[in-house]
C-alpha atoms as a PDB file:
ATOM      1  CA  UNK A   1      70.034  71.628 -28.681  1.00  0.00           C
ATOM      2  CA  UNK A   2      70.307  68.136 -29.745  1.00  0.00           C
ATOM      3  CA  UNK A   3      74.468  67.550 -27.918  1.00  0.00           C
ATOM      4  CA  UNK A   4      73.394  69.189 -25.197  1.00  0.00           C
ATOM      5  CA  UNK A   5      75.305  67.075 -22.084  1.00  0.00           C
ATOM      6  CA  UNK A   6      77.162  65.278 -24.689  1.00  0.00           C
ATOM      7  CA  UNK A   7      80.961  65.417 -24.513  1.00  0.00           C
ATOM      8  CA  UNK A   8      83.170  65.430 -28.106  1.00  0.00           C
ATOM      9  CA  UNK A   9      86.864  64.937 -29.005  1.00  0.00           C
ATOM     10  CA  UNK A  10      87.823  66.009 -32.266  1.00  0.00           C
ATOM     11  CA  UNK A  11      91.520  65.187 -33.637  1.00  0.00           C
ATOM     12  CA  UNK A  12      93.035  68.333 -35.841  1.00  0.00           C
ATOM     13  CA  UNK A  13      90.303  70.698 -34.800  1.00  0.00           C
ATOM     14  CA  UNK A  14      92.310  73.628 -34.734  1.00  0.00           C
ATOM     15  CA  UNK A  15      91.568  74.562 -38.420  1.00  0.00           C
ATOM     16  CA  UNK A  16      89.885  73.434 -41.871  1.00  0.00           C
ATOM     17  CA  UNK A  17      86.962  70.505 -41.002  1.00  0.00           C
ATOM     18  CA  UNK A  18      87.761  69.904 -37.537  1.00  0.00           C
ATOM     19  CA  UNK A  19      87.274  73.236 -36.585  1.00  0.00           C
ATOM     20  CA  UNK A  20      84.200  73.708 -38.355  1.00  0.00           C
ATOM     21  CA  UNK A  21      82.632  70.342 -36.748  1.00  0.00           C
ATOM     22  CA  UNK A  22      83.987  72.106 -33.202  1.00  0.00           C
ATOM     23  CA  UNK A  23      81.866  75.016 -33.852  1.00  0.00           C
ATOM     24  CA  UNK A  24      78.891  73.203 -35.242  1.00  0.00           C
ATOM     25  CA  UNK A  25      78.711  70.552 -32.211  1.00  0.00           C
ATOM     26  CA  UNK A  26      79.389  74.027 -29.813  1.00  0.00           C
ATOM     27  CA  UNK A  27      76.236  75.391 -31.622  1.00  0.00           C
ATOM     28  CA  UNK A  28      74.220  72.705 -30.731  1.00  0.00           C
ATOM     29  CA  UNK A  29      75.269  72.213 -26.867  1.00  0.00           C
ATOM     30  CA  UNK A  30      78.006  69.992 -26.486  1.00  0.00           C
ATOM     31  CA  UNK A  31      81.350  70.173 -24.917  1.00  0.00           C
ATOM     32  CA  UNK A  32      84.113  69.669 -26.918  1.00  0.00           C
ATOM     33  CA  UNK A  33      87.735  68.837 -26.740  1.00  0.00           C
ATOM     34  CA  UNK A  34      90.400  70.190 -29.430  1.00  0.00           C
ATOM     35  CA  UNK A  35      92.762  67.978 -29.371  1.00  0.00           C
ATOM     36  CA  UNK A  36      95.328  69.107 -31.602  1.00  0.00           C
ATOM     37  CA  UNK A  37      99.358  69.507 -32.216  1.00  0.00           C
ATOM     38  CA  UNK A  38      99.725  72.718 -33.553  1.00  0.00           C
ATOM     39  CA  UNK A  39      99.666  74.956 -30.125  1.00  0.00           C
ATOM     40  CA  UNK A  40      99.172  77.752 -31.676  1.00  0.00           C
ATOM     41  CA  UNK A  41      95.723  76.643 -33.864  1.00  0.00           C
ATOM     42  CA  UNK A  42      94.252  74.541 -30.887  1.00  0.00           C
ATOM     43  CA  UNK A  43      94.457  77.920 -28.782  1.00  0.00           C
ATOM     44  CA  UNK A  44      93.233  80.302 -31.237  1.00  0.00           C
ATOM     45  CA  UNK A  45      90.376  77.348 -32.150  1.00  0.00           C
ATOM     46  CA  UNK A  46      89.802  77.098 -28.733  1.00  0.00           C
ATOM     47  CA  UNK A  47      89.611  81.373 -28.394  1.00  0.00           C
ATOM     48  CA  UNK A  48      87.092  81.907 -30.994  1.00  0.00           C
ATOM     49  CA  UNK A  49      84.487  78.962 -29.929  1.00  0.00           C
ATOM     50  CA  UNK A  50      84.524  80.415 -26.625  1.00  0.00           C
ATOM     51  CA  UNK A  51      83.967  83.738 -27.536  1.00  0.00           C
ATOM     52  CA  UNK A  52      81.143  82.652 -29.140  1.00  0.00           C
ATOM     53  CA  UNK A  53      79.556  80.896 -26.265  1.00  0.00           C
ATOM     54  CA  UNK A  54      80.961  77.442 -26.900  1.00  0.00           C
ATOM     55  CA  UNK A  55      81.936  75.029 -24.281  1.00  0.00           C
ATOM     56  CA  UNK A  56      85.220  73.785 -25.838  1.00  0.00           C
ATOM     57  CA  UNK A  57      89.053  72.998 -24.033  1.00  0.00           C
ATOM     58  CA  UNK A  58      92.200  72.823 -25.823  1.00  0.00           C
ATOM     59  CA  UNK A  59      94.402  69.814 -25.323  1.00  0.00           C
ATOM     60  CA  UNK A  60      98.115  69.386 -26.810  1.00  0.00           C
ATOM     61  CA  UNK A  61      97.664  65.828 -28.631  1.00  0.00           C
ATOM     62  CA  UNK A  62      99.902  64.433 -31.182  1.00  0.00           C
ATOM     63  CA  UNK A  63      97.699  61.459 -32.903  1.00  0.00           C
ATOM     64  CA  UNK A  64     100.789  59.648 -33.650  1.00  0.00           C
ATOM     65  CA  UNK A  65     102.085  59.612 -29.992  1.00  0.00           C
ATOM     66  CA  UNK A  66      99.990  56.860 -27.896  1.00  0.00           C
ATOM     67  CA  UNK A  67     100.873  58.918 -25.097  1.00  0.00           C
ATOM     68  CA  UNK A  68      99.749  62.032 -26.208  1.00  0.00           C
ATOM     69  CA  UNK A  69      96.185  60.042 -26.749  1.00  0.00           C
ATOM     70  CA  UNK A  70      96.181  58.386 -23.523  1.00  0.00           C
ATOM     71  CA  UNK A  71      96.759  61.832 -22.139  1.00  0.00           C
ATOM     72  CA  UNK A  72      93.496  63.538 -23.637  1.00  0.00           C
ATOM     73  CA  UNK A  73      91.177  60.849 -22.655  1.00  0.00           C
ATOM     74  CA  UNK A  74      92.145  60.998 -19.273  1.00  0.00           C
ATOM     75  CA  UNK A  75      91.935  64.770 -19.101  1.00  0.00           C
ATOM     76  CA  UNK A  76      88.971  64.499 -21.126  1.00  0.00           C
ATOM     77  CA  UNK A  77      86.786  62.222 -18.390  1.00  0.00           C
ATOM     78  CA  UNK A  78      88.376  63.930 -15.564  1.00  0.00           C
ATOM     79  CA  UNK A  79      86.646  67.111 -16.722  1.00  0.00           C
ATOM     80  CA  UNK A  80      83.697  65.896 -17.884  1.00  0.00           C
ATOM     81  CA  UNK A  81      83.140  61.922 -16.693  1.00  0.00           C
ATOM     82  CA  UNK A  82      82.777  60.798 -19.863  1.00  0.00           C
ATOM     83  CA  UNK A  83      83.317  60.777 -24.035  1.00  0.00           C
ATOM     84  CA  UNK A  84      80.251  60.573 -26.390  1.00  0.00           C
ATOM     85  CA  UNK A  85      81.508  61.350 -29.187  1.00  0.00           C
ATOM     86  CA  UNK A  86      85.174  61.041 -30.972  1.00  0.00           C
ATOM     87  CA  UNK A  87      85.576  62.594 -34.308  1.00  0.00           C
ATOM     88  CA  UNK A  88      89.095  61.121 -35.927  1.00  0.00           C
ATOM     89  CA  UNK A  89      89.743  64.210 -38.523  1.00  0.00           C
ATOM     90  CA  UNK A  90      93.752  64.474 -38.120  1.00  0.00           C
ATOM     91  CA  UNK A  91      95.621  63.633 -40.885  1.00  0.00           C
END
């Protein structure tokens, strides 16, 4: 798995292109973070990649609310020490 160990945040994952680069970098081993507005998508996102084996977490984030960000980076590196890879797909 070539993301094995790697850690990924990826803005609007909870449908369309986000989602499906969540499930692709799940596929090949790394841990990613959902970080998306809509509570409802980011759960259901987060649902399905773990029922299919994926490594993947759910946070609340509102890209246009600096707080919001600062929030998911923290929570992101206290879970897993550190961020590889950011993928900036919210609109």
């Amino acid at each position: 798995m070539r993301f094995d160990g790697k850690t990924a945040i990826i803005t609007g994952a909870g449908g369309g292109l986000g989602k499906a680069y969540a499930k692709a970098l799940c596929q090949e081993g790394a841990r990613v973070i959902i970080a998306e507005y809509n509570d409802q998508l980011g759960k259901a996102a987060e649902k399905e990649l773990k029922d299919q084996g994926g490594s993947v977490v759910f946070i609340h984030t509102d890209v246009s609310k600096e707080e919001d960000i600062k929030n998911t980076v923290q929570k992101t590196i206290e879970m897993f020490g550190k961020i590889d890879i950011l993928i900036n797909n919210a609109q």
